[in-house]
C-alpha atoms as a PDB file:
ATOM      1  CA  UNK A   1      13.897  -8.401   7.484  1.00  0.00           C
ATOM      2  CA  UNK A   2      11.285 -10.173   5.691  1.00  0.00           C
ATOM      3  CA  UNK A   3       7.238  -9.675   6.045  1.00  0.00           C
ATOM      4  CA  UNK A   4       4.375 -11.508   5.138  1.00  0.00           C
ATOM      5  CA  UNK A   5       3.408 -10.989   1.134  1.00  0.00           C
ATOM      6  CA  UNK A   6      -0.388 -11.415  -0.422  1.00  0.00           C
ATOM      7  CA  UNK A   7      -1.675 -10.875  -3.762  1.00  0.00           C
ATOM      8  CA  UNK A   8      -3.456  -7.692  -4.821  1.00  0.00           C
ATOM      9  CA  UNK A   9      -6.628  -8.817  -6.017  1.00  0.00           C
ATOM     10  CA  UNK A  10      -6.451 -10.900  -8.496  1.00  0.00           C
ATOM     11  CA  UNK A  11      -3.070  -9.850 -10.137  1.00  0.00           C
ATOM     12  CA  UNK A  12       0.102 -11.562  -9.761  1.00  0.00           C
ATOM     13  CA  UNK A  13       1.641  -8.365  -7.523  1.00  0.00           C
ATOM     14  CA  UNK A  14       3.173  -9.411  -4.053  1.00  0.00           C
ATOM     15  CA  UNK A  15       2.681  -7.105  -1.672  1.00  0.00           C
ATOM     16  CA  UNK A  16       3.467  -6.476   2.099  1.00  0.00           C
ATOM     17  CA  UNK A  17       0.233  -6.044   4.262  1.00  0.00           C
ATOM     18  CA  UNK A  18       1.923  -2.332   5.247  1.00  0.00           C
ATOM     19  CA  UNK A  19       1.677   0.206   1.680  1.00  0.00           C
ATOM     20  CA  UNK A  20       3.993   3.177   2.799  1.00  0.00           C
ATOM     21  CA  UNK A  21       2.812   6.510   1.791  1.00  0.00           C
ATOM     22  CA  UNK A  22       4.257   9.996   0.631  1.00  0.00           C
ATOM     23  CA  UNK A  23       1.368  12.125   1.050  1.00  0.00           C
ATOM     24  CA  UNK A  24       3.559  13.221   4.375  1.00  0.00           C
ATOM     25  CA  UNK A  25       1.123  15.710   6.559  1.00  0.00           C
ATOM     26  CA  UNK A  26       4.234  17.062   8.550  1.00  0.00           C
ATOM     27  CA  UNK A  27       7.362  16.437   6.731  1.00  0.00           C
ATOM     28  CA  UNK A  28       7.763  17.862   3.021  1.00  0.00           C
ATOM     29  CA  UNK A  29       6.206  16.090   0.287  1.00  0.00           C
ATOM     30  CA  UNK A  30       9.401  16.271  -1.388  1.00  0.00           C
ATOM     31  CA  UNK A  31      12.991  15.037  -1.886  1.00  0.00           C
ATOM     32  CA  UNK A  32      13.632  15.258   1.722  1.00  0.00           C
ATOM     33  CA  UNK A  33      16.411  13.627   3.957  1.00  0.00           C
ATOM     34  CA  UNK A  34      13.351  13.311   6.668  1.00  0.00           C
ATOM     35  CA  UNK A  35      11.209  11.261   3.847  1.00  0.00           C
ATOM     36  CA  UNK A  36      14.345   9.357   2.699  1.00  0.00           C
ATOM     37  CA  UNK A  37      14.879   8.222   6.099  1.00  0.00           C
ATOM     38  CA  UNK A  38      11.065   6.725   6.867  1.00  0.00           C
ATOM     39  CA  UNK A  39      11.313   5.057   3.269  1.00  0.00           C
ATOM     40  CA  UNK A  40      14.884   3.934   4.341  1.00  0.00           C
ATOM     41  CA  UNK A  41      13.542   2.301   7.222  1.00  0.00           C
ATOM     42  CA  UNK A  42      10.574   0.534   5.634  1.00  0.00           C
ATOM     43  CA  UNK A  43      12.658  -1.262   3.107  1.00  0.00           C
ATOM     44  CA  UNK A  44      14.722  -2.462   5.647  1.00  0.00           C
ATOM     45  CA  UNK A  45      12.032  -3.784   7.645  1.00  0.00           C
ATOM     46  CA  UNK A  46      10.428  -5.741   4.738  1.00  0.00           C
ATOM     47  CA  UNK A  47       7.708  -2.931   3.215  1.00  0.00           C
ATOM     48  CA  UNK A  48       7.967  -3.781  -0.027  1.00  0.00           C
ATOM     49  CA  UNK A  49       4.765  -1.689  -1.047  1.00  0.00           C
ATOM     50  CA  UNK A  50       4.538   2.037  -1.697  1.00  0.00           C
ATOM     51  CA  UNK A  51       2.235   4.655  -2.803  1.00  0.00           C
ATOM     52  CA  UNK A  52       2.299   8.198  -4.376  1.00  0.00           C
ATOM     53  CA  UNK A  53       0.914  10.556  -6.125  1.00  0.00           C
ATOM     54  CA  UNK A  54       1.390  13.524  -8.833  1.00  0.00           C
ATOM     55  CA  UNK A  55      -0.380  15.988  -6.896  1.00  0.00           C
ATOM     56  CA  UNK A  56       1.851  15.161  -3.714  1.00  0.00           C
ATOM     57  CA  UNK A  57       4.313  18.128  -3.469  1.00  0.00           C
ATOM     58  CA  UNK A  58       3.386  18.067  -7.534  1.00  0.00           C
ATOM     59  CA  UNK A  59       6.312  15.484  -8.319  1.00  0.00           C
ATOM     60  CA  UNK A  60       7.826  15.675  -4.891  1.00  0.00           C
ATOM     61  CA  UNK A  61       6.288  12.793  -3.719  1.00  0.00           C
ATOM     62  CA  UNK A  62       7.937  10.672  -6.785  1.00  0.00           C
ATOM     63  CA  UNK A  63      11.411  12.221  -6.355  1.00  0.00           C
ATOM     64  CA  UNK A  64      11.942  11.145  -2.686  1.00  0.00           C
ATOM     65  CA  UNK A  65      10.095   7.816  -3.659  1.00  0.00           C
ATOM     66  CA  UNK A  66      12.543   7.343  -6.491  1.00  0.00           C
ATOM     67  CA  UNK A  67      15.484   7.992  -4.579  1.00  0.00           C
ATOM     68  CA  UNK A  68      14.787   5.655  -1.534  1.00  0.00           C
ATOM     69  CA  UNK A  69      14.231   2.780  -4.365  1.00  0.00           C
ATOM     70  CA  UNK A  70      17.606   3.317  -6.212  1.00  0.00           C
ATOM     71  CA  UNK A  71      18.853   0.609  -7.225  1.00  0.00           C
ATOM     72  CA  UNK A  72      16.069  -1.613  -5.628  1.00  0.00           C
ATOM     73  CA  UNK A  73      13.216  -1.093  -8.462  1.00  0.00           C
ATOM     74  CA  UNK A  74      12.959  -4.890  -8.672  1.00  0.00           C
ATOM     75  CA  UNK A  75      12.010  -5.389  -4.873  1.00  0.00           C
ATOM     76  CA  UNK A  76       9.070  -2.878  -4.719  1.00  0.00           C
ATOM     77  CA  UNK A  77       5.725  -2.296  -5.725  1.00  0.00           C
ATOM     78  CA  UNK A  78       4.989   1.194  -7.102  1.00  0.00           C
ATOM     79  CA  UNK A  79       1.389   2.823  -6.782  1.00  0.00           C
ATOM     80  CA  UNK A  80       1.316   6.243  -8.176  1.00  0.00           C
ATOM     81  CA  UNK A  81      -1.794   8.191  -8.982  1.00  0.00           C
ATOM     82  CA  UNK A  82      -2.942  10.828 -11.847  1.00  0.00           C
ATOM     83  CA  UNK A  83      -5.780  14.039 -10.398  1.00  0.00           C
ATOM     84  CA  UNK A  84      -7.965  15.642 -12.957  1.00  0.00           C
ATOM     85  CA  UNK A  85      -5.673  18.888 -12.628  1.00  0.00           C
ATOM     86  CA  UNK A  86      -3.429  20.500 -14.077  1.00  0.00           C
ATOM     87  CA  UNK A  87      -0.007  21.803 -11.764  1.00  0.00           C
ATOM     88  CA  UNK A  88      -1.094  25.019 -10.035  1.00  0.00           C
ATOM     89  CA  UNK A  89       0.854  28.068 -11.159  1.00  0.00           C
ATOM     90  CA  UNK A  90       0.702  29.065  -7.643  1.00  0.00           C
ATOM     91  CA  UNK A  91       1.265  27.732  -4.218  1.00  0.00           C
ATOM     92  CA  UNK A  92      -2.421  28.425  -2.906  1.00  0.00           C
ATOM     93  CA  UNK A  93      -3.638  27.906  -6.265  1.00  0.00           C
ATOM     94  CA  UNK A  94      -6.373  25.218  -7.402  1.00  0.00           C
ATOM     95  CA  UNK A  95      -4.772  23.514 -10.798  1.00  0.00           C
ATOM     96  CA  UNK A  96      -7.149  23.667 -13.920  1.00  0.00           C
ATOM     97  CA  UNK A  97      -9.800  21.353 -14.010  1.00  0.00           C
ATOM     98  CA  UNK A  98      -9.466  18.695 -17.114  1.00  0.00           C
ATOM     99  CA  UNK A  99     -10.871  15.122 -17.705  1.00  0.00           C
ATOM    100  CA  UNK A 100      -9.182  11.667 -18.395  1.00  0.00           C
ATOM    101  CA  UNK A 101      -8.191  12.483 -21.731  1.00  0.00           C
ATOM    102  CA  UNK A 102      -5.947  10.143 -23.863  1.00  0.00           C
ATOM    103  CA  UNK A 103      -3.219  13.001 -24.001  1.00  0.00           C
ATOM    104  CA  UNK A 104      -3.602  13.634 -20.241  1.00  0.00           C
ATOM    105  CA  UNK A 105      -3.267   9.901 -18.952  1.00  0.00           C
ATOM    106  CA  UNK A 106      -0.447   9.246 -21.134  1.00  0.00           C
ATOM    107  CA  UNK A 107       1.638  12.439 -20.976  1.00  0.00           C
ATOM    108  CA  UNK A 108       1.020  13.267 -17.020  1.00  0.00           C
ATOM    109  CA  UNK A 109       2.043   9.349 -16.722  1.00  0.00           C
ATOM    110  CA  UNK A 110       5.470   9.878 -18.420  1.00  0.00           C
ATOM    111  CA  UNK A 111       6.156  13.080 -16.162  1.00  0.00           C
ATOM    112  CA  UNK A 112       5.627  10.373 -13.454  1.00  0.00           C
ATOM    113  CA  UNK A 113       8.015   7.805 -14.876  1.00  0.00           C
ATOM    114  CA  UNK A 114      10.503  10.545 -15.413  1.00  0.00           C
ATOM    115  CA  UNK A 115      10.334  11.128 -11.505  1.00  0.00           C
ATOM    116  CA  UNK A 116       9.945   7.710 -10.667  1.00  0.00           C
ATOM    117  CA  UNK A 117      13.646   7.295 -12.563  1.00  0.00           C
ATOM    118  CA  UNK A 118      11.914   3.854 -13.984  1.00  0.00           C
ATOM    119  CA  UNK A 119      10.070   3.162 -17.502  1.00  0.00           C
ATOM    120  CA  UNK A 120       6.843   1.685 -15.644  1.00  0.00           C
ATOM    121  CA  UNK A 121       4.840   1.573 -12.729  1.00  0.00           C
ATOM    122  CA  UNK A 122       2.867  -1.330 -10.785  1.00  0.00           C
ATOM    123  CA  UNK A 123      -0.341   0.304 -10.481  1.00  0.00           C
ATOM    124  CA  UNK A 124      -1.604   3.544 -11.704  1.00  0.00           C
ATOM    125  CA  UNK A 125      -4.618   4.461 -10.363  1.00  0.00           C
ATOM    126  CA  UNK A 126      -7.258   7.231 -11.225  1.00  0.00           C
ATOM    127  CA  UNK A 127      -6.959  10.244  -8.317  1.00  0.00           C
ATOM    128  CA  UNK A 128     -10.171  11.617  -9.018  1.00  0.00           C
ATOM    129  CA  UNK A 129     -13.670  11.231 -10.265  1.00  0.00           C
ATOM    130  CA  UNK A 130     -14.607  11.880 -13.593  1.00  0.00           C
ATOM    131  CA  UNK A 131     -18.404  11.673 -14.018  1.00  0.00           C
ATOM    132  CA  UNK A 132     -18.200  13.357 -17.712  1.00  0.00           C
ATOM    133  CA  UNK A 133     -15.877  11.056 -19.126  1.00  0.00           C
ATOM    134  CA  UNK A 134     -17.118   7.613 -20.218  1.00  0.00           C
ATOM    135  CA  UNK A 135     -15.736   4.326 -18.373  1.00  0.00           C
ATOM    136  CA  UNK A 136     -14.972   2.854 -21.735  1.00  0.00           C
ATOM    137  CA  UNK A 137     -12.559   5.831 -23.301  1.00  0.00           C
ATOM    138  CA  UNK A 138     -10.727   5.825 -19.761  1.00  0.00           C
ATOM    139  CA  UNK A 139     -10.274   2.326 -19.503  1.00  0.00           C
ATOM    140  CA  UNK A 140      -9.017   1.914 -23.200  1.00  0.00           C
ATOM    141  CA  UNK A 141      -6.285   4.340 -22.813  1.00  0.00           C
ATOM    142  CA  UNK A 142      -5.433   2.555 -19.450  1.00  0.00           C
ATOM    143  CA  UNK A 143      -5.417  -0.950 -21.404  1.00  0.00           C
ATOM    144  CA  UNK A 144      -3.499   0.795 -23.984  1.00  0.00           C
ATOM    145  CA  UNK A 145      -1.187   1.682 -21.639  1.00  0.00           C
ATOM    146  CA  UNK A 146      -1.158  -1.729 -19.862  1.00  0.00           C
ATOM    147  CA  UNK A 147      -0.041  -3.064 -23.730  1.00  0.00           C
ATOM    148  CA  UNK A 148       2.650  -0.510 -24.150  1.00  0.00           C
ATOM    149  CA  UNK A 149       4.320  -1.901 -21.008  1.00  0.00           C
ATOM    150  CA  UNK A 150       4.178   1.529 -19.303  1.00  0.00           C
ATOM    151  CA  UNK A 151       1.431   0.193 -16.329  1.00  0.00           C
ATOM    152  CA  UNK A 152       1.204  -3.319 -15.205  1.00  0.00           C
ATOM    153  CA  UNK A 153      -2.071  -2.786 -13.701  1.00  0.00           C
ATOM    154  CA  UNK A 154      -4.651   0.265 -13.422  1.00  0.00           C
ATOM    155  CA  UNK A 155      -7.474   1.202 -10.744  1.00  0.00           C
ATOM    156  CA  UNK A 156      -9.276   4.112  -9.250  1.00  0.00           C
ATOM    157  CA  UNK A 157      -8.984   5.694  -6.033  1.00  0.00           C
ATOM    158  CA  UNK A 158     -12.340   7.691  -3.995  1.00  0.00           C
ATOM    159  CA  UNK A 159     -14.660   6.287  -6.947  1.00  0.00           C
ATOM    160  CA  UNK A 160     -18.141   5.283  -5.424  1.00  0.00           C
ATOM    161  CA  UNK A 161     -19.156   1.351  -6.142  1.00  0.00           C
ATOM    162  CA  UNK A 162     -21.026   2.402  -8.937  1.00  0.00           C
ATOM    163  CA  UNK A 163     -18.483   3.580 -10.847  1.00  0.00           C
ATOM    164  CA  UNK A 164     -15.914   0.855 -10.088  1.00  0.00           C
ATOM    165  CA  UNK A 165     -18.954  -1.711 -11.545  1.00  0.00           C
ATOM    166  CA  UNK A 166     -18.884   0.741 -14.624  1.00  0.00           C
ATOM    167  CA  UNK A 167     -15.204  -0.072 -15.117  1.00  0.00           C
ATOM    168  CA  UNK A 168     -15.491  -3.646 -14.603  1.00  0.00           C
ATOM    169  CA  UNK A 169     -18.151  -3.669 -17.291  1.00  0.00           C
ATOM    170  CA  UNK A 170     -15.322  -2.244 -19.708  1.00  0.00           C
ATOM    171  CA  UNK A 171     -12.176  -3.465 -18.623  1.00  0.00           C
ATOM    172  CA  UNK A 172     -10.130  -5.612 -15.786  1.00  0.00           C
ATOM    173  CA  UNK A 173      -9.088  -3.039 -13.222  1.00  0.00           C
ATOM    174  CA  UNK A 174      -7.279  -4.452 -10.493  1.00  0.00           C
ATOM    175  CA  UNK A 175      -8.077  -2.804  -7.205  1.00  0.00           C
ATOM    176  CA  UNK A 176      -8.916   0.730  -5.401  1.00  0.00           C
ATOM    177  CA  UNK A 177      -7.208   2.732  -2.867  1.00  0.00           C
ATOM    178  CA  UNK A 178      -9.912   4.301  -0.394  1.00  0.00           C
ATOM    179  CA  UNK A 179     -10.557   5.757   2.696  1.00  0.00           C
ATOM    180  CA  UNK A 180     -11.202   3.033   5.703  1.00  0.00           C
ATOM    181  CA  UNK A 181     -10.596   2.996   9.173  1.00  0.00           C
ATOM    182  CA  UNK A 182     -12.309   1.983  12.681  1.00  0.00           C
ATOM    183  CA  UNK A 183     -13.560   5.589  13.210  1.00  0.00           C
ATOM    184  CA  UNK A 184     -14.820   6.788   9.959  1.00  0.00           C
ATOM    185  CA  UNK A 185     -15.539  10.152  11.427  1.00  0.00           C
ATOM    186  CA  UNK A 186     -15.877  11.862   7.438  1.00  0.00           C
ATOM    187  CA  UNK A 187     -19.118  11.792   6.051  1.00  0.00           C
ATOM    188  CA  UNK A 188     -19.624  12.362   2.071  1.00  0.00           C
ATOM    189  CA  UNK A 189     -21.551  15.537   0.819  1.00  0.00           C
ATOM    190  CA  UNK A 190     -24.672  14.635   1.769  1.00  0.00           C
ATOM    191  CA  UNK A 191     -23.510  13.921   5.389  1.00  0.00           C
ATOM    192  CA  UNK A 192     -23.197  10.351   4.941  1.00  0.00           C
ATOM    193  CA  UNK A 193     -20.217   8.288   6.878  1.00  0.00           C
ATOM    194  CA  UNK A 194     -18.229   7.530   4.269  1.00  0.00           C
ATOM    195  CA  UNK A 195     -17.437   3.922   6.061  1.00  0.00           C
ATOM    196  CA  UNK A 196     -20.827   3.028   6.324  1.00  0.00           C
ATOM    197  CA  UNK A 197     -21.303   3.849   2.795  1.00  0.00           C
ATOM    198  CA  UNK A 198     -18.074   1.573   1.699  1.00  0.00           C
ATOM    199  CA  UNK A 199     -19.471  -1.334   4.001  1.00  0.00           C
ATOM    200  CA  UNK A 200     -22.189  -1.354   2.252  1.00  0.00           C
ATOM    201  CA  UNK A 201     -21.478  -0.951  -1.084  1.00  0.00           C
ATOM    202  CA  UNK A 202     -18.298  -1.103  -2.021  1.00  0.00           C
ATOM    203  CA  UNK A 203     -16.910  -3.734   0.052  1.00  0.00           C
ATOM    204  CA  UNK A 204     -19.274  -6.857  -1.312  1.00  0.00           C
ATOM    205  CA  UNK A 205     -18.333  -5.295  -4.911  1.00  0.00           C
ATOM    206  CA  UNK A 206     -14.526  -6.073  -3.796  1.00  0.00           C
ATOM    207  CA  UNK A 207     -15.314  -9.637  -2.681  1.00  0.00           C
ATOM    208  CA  UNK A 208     -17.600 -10.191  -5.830  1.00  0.00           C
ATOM    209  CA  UNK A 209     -14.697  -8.777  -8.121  1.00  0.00           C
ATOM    210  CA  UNK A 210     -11.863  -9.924  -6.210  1.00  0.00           C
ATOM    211  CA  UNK A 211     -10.398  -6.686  -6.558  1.00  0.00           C
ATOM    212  CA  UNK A 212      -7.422  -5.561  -4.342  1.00  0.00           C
ATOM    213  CA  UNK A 213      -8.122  -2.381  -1.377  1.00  0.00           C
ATOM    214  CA  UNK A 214      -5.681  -0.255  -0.101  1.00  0.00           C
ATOM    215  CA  UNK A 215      -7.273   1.452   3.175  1.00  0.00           C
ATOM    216  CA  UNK A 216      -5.492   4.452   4.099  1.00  0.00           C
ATOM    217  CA  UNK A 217      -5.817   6.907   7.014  1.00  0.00           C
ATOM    218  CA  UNK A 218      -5.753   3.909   9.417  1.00  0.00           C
ATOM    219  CA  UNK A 219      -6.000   6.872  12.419  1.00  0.00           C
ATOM    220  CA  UNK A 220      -8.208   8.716  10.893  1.00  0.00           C
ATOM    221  CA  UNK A 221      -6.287  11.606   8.835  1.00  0.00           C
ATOM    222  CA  UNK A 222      -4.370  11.581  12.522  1.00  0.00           C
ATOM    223  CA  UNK A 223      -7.583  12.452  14.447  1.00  0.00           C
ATOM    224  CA  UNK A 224      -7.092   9.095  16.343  1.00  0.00           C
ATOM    225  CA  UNK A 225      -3.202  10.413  17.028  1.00  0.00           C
ATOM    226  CA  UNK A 226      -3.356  12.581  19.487  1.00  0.00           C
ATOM    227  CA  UNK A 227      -3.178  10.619  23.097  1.00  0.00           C
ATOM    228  CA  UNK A 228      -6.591  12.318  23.689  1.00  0.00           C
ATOM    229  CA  UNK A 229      -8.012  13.333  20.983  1.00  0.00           C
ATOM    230  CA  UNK A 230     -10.008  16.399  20.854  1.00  0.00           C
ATOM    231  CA  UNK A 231     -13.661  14.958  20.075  1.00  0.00           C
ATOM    232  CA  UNK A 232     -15.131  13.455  23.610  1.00  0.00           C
ATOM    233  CA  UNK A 233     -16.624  10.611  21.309  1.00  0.00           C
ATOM    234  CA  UNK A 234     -13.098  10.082  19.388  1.00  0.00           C
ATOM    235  CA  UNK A 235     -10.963  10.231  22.987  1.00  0.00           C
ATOM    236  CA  UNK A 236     -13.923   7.485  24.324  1.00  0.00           C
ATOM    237  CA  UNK A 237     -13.242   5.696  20.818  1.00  0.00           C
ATOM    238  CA  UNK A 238      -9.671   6.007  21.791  1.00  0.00           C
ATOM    239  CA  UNK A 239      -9.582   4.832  25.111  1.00  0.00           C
ATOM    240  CA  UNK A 240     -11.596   1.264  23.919  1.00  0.00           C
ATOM    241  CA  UNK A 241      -8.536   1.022  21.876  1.00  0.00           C
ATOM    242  CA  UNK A 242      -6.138   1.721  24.431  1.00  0.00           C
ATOM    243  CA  UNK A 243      -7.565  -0.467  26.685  1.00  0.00           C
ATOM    244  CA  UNK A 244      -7.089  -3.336  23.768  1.00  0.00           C
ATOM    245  CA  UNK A 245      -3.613  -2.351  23.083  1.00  0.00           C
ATOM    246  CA  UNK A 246      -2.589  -2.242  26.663  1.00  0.00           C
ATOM    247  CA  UNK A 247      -4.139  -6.215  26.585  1.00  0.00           C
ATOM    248  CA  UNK A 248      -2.133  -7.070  23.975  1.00  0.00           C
ATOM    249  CA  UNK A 249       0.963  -5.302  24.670  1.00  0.00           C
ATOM    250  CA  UNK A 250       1.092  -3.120  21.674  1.00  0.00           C
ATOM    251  CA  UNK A 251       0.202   0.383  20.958  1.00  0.00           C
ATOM    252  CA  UNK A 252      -2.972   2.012  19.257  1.00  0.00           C
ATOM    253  CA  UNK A 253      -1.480   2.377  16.221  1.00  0.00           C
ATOM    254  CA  UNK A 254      -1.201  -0.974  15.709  1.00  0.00           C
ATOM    255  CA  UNK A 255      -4.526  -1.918  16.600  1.00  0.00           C
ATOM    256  CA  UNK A 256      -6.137   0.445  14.612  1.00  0.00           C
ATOM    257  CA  UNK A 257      -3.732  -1.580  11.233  1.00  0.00           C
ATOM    258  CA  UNK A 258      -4.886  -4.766  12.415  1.00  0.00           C
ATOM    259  CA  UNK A 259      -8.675  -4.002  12.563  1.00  0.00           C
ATOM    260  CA  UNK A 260      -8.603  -2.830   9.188  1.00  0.00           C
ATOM    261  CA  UNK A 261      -6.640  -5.754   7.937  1.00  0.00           C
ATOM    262  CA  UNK A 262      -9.447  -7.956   9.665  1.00  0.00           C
ATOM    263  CA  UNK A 263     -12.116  -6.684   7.504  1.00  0.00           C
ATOM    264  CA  UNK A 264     -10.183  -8.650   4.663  1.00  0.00           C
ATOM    265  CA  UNK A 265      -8.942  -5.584   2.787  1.00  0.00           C
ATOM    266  CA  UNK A 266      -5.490  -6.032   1.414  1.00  0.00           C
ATOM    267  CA  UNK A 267      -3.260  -3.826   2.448  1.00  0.00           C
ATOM    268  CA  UNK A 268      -3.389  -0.627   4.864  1.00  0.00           C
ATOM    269  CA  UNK A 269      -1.507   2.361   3.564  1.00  0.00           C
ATOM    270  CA  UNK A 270      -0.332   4.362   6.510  1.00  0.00           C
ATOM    271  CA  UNK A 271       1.778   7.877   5.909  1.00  0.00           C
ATOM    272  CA  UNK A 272       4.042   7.311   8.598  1.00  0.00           C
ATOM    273  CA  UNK A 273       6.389   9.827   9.232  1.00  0.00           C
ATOM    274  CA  UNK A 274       9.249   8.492  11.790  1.00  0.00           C
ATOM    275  CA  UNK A 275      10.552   5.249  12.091  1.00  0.00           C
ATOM    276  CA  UNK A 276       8.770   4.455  15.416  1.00  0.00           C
ATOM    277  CA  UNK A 277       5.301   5.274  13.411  1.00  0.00           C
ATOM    278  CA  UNK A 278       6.681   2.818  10.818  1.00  0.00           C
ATOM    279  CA  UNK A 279       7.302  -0.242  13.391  1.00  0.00           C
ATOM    280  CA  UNK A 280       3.886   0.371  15.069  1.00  0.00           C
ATOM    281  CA  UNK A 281       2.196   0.026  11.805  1.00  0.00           C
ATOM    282  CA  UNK A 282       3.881  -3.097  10.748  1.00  0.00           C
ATOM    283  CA  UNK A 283       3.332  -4.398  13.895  1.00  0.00           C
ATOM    284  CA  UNK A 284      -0.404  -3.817  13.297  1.00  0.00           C
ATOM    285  CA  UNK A 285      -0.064  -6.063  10.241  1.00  0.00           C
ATOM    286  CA  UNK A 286       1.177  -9.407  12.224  1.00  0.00           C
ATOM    287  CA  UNK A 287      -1.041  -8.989  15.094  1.00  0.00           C
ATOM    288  CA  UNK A 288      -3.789 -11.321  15.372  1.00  0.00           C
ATOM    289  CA  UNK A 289      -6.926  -9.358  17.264  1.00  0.00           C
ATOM    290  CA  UNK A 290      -8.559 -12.239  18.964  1.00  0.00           C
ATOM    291  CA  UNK A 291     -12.394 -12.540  19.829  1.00  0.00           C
ATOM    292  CA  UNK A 292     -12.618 -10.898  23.074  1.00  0.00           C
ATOM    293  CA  UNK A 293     -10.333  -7.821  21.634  1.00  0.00           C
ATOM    294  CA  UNK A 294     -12.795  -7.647  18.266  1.00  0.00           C
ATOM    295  CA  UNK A 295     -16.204  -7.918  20.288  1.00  0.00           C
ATOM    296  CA  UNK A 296     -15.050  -5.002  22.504  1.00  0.00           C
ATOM    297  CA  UNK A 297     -13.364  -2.645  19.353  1.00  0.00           C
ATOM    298  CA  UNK A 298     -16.795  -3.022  17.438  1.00  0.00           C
ATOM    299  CA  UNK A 299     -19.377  -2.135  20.898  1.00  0.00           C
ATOM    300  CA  UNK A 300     -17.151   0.992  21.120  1.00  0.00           C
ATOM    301  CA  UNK A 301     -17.239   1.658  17.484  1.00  0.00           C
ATOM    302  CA  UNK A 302     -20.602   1.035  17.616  1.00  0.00           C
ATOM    303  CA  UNK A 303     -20.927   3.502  20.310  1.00  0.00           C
ATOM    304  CA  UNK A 304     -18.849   6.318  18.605  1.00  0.00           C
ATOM    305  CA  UNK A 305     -20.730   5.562  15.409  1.00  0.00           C
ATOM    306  CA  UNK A 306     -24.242   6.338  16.673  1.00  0.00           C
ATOM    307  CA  UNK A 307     -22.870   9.493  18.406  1.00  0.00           C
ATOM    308  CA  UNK A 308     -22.091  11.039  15.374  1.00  0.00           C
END
């Protein structure tokens, strides 16, 4: 089954409007039949995009990735993402703390490739902040990388606007990965919503740049899963969006995708982790909200947002 392609910012990758995850909550972020089967199932229905991470089950993440893409490396787009740790030696275990070296992009990215069973990746993308390394070093050993054929295209994931700009000053990066949804019930450090922060400043950067987004936790980090969830301002959130779904015959889940998608973000990366999650989330990114559906979504949003 085919689905609807789009460019990622400004770079010639085609990608499906759904980016499948492996940062799994419930199932194992590893080389599991359970995984296999949800990235089994996207393929087949025309997903065509799909994200990882080293720090996801520490290679497990990769492993299940690279065996639901055997033999089908040409049809997909691969996202995979470096931390600014090292493995932990123990389950419960932080990982040491180190910076975007030279010798860590380029060694922890060959570990990846080794995983990944292929000799390069789509995008490679920055897990982490790294306020004490300087834009330009990073983003010459990314371009260096993007030379040697290893990366097609680099970016950063939870950066603030600020720092993207400080990359684009240096070098072409080609999109972000970031947290977006209609809730946006996590706030930064200072107590901040972390939406209202990326409405404001990191989403005109995008449009100025032309950069490519993938929004993930379209529910929330699953707070919008349960059918009433436990916050009495999320389950009033919730019911807005019910109340939309049951309009439209469709479920929440899709809702929730399509709202995201019509901020005019890219792509929404969902973590799905059954095949009915996967077919409500790609049906959230071919439904069209229309006006009436939109005005009522954002006067509940707006509600939930000034109860917080």
């Amino acid at each position: 089954m085919s689905t609807d392609r789009v460019p990622f910012g400004q770079t010639d990758l085609q990608v499906s409007r759904l980016c499948q995850g492996t940062a799994f909550r419930h199932l194992p972020r590893a080389d599991s039949p359970e995984g296999l089967a949800v990235l089994h199932h996207c393929l087949d229905q025309g997903v065509n995009f799909f994200d990882s991470a080293q720090a996801y089950g520490w290679g497990g993440g990769e492993k299940v990735l690279a065996r639901a893409i055997a033999g089908r490396r040409d049809e997909v787009v691969i996202c995979t993402k470096i931390p600014t740790c090292l493995v932990p030696r123990g389950e419960n275990e932080p990982g040491e703390p180190v910076h975007y070296t030279r010798a860590h992009l380029t060694d922890r990215l060959e570990e990846s490739l080794r995983r990944l069973s292929t000799d390069y990746v789509d995008l490679y993308l920055l897990h982490h902040r790294d306020p004490d390394t300087p834009p330009a070093a990073i983003a010459e050993v990314m371009q260096d990388l993007v030379q040697a054929g290893k990366i097609r295209y680099w970016g950063v994931s939870n950066h603030t606007a600020v720092e993207v700009a400080n990359f684009l000053e240096t070098a072409p990066i080609a999109g972000v990965e970031d947290y977006y949804n209609i809730a946006g019930s996590h706030c930064d450090e200072s107590g901040r919503s972390r939406v209202t922060i990326y409405e404001e400043e990191m989403m005109p950067l995008l449009k100025r740049a032309g950069l490519g987004c993938m929004a993930f936790s379209p529910m929330d980090t699953g707070l919008l899963a349960p059918q009433t969830p436990a916050a009495p301002a999320l389950a009033q959130l919730a019911t807005a969006i019910d109340r939309v779904a049951a309009d439209l015959d469709t479920s929440r889940a899709a809702v929730c995708v399509a709202w995201v998608l019509h901020q005019g973000l890219t792509a929404v990366l969902a973590g799905s982790e059954s095949i009915a999650h996967v077919d409500e989330n790609l049906a959230g990114t071919r439904l069209t909200l229309p006006d009436d559906a939109l005005a009522a979504l954002d006067q509940a949003r707006g509600i939930y947002r000034r109860s917080q």
